[in-house]
Protein backbone atom coordinates (compact mmCIF):
# COMPACT_ATOMS: atom_id res chain seq x y z
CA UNK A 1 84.84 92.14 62.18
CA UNK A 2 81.28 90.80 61.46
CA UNK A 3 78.20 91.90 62.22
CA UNK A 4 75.31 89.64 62.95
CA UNK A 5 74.04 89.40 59.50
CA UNK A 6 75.44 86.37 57.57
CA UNK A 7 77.79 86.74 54.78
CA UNK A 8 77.87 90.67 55.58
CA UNK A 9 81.22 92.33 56.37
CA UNK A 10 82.07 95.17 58.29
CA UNK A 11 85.80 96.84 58.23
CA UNK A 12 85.92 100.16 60.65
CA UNK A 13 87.57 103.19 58.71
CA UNK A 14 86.74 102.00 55.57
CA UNK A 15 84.00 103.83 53.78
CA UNK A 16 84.19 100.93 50.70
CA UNK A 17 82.81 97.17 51.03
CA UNK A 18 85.21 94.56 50.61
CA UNK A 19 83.42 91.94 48.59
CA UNK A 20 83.76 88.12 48.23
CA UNK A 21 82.82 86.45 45.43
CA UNK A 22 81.50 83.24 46.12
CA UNK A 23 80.00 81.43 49.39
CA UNK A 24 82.71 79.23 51.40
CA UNK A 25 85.71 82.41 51.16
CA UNK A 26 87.86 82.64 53.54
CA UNK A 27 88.71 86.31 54.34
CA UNK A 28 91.88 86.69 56.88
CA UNK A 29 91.28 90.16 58.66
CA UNK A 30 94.12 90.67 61.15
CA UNK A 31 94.88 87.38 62.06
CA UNK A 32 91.80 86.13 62.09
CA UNK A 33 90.10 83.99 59.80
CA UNK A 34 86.27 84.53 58.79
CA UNK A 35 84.61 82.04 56.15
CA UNK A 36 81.23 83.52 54.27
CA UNK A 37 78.84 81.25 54.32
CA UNK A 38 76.25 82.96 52.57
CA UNK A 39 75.55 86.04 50.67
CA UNK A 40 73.01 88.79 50.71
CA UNK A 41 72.00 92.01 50.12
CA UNK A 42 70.83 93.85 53.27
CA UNK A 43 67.54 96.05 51.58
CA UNK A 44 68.51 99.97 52.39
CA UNK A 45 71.80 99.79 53.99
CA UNK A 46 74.13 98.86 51.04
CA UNK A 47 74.13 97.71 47.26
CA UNK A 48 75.77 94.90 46.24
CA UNK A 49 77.17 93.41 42.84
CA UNK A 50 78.00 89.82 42.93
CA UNK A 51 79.79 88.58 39.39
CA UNK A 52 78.93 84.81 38.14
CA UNK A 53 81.89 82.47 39.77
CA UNK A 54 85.02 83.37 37.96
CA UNK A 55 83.97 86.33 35.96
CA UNK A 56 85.45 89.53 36.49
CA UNK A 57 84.33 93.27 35.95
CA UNK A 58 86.84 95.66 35.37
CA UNK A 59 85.73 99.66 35.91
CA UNK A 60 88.43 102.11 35.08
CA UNK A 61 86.33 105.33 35.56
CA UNK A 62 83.26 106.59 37.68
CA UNK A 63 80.21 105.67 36.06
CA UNK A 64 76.50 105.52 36.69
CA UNK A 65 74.52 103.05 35.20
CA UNK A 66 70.99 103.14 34.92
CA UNK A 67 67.99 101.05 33.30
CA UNK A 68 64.84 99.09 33.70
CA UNK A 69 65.15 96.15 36.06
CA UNK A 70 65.10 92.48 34.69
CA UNK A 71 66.83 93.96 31.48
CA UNK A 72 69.61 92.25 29.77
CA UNK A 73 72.28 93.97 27.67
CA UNK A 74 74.11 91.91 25.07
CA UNK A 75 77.87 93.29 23.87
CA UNK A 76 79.38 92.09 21.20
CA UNK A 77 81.81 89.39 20.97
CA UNK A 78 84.61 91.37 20.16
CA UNK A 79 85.82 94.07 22.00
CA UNK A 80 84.54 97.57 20.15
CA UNK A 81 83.34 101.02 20.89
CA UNK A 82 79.39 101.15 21.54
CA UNK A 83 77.42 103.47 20.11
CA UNK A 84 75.81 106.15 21.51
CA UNK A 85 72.57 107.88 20.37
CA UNK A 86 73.65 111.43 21.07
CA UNK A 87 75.92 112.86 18.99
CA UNK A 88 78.01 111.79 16.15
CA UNK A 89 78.99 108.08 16.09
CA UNK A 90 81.85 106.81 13.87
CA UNK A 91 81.54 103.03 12.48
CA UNK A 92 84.27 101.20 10.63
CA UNK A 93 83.32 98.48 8.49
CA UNK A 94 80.37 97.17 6.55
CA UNK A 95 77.07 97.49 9.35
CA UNK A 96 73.98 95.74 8.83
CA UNK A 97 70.72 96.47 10.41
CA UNK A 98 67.35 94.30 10.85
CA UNK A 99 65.80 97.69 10.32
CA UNK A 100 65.64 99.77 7.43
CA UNK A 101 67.26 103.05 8.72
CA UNK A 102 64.49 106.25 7.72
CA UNK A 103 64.02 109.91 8.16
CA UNK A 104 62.53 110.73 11.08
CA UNK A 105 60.20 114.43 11.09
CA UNK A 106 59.69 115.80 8.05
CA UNK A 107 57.45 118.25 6.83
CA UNK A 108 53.83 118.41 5.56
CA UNK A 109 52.30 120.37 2.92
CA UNK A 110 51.73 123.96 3.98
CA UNK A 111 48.32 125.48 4.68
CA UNK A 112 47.52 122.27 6.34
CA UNK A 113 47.12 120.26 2.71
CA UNK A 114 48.26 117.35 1.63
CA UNK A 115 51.37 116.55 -0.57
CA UNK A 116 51.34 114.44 -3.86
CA UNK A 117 54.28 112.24 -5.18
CA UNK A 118 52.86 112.86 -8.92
CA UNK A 119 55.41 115.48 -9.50
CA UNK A 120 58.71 113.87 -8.49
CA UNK A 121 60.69 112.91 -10.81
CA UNK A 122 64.34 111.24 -11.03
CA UNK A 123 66.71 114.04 -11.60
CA UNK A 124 64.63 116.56 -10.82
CA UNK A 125 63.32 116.15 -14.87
CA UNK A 126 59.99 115.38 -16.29
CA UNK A 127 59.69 113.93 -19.92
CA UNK A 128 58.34 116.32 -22.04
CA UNK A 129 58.86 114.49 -25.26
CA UNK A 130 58.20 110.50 -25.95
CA UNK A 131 62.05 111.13 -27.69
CA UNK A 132 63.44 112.52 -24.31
CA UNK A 133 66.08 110.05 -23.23
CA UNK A 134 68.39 107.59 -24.30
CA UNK A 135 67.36 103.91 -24.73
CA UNK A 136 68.69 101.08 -22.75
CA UNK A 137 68.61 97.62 -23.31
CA UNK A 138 68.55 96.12 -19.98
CA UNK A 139 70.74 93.05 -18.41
CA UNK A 140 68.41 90.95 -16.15
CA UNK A 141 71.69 91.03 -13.43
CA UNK A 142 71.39 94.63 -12.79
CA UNK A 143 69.56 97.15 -11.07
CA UNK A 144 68.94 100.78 -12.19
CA UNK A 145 69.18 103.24 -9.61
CA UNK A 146 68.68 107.41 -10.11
CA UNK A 147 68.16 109.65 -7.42
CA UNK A 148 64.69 111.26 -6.66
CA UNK A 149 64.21 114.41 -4.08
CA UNK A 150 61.37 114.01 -2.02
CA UNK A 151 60.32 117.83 -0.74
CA UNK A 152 57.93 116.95 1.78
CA UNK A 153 55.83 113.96 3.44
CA UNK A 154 54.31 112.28 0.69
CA UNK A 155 52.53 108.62 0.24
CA UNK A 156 53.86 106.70 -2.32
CA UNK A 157 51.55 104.26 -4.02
CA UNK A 158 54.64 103.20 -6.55
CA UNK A 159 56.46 104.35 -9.92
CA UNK A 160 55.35 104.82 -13.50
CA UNK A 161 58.24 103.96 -15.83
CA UNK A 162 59.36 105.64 -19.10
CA UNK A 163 59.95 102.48 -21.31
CA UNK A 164 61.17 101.89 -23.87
CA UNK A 165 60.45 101.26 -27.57
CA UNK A 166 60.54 96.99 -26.68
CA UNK A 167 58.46 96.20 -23.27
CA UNK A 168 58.46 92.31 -22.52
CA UNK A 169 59.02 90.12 -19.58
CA UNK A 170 58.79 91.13 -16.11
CA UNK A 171 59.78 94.40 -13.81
CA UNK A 172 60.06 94.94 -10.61
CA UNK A 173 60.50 99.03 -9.36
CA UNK A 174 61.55 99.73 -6.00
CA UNK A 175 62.56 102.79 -3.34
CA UNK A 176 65.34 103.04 -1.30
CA UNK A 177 66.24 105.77 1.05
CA UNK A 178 69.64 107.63 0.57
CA UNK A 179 71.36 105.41 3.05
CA UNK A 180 70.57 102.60 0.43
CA UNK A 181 68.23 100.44 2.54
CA UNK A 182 65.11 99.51 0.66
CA UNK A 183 61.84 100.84 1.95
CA UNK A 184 59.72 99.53 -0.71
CA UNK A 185 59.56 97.02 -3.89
CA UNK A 186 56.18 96.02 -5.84
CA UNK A 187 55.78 92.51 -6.84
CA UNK A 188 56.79 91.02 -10.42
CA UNK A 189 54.32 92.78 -12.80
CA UNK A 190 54.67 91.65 -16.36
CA UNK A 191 55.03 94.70 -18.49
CA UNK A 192 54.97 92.71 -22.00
CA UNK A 193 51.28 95.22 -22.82
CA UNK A 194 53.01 98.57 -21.70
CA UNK A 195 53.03 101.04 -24.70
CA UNK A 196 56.68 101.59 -25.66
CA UNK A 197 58.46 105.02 -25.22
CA UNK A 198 56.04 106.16 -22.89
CA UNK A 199 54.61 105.98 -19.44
CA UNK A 200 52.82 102.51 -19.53
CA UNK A 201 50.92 101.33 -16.71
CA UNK A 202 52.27 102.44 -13.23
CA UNK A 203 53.65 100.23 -10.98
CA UNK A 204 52.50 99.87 -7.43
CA UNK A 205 54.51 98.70 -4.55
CA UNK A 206 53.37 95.82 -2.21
CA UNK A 207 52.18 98.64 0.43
CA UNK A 208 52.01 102.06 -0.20
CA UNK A 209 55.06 104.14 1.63
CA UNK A 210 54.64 106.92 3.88
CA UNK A 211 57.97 108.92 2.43
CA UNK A 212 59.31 111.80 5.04
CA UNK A 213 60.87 114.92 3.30
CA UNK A 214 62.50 116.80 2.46
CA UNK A 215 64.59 113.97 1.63
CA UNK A 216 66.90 112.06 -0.95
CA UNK A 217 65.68 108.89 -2.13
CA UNK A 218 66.22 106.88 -5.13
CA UNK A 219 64.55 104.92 -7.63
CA UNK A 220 65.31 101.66 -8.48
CA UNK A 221 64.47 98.85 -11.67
CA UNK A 222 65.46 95.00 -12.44
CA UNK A 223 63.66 93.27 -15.30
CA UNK A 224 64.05 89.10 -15.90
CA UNK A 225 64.57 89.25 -19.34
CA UNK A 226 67.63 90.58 -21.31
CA UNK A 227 65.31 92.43 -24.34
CA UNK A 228 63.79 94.74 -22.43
CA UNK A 229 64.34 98.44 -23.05
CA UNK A 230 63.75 101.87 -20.69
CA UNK A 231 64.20 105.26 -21.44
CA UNK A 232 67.13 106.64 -19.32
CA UNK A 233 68.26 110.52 -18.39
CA UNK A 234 71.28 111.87 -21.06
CA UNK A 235 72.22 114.28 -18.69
CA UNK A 236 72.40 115.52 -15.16
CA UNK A 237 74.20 116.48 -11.42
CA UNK A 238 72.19 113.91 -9.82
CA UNK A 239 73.05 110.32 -8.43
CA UNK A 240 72.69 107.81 -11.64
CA UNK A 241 74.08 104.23 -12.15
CA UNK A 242 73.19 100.62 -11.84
CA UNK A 243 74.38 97.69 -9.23
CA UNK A 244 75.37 94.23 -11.08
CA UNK A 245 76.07 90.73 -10.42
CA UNK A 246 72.34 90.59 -8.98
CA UNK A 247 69.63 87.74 -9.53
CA UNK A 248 65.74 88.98 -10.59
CA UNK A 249 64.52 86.69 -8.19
CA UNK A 250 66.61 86.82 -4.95
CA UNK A 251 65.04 90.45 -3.53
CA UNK A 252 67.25 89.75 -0.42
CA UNK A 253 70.77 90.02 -3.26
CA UNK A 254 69.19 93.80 -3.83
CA UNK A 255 67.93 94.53 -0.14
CA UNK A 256 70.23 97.48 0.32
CA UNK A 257 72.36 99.20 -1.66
CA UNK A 258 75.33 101.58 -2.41
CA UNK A 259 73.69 104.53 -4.03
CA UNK A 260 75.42 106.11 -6.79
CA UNK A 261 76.35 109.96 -5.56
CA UNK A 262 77.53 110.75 -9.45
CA UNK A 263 76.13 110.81 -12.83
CA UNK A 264 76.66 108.30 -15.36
CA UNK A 265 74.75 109.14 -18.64
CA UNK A 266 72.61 106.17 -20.13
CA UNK A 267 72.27 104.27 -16.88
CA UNK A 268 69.72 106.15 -14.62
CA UNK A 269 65.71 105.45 -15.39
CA UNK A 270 63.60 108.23 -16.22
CA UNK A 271 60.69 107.71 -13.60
CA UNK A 272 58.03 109.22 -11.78
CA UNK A 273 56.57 108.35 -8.50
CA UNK A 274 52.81 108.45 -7.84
């Protein structure tokens, strides 16, 4: 049966709606045979979900969808799990995001003052001695990562380097946060004046970084030249390493990272941010 509203169709005793998917069906309902001509949602007395000619949606369970009208949702082009943002979410495989992934909260100083980044170290350990350390000759294909605790929100203008006894060439010192994406990098400084086994000249990043703690972060340096020395922790029970097979100049090669979660001795730069 029809009613008088084109396209529309009515079947007594049944609480669904049977649906046609395109204009010119024919639907055969007892004996009879009733072509659509035209379809349309009738405001108020029913909802109705029309697919693109030929597509099909398949729904195995009750669920309720809701959003913001004139939305679009995009899936992937395989079939996968989605995420959701509740909860725990497992992924499998390497992930990439457009967006750095940060701490979110934090906490400020107490008493309503202000933190400073000019005691953090990497390690945990200050240089007390222009001897502390072991010396490393760089190689301009690697980066040298050690970890840095962060104990509470803190700007971070950049990072003041203990060198070593030969400073030439070009540096560039950088942040990431402990998922390894890079929150901030200062541009090539050339370092060939710095003082040897000591602090130098600091290093500022591009834009200063507003760093959320307490958090794990780590500190990160790449020179262009192959001479180049820095001063780098002996020991520790910290995060300490390097990433190779990188190029000075391609910053997207060194855009995130896997942070080291051990210690290996003569690797991680002795640093403090400011």
């Amino acid at each position: 049966m029809s009613n008088d509203r084109t396209g529309t169709l009515w079947v007594p005793g049944f609480a669904g709606m049977i649906g046609v998917r395109e204009d010119g069906a024919v639907v055969n309902l007892g004996g009879t045979e009733l072509t659509v001509s035209a379809l349309s949602n009738v405001a108020g007395e029913y909802d109705q979900f029309v697919p693109t000619s030929g597509k099909v949606l398949t729904v195995t369970n009750t669920l309720t969808l809701s959003g913001t009208d004139g939305t679009t949702m995009t899936f992937p082009s395989a079939t996968s799990t989605l995420a959701r943002s509740s909860g725990t979410n497992t992924f499998t495989g390497a992930q990439t995001f457009s967006t750095a992934i940060v701490p979110t909260g934090g906490v400020g100083a107490a008493g309503g003052f202000t933190s400073s980044p000019r005691n953090v170290h990497t390690g945990g350990i200050p240089v007390m001695l222009s001897t502390d350390g072991t010396e490393l000759t760089i190689t301009n294909t690697e980066l040298y990562v050690a970890e840095v605790f962060i104990p509470a929100n803190v700007t971070v203008t950049g990072v003041a380097q203990f060198w070593g006894a030969t400073t030439d060439g070009n540096a560039k010192v950088m942040l990431f946060n402990s998922a390894g994406a890079r929150v901030a990098i200062s541009a090539s400084t050339d370092i060939s004046g710095f003082t040897g086994d000591s602090y130098g000249t600091r290093i500022a990043f591009t834009a200063t970084y507003a760093a959320v703690g307490p958090a794990t972060y780590y500190v990160g340096i790449i020179c262009d030249t192959g001479t180049n020395t820095i001063n780098t922790h002996t020991l520790g029970n910290f995060g300490a390493g390097k990433i190779t097979g990188l190029v000075y100049a391609t910053e997207a090669g060194y855009a995130s990272i896997t942070v080291p979660t051990t210690f290996t001795t003569g690797l991680g730069p002795i640093a403090t941010l400011y």
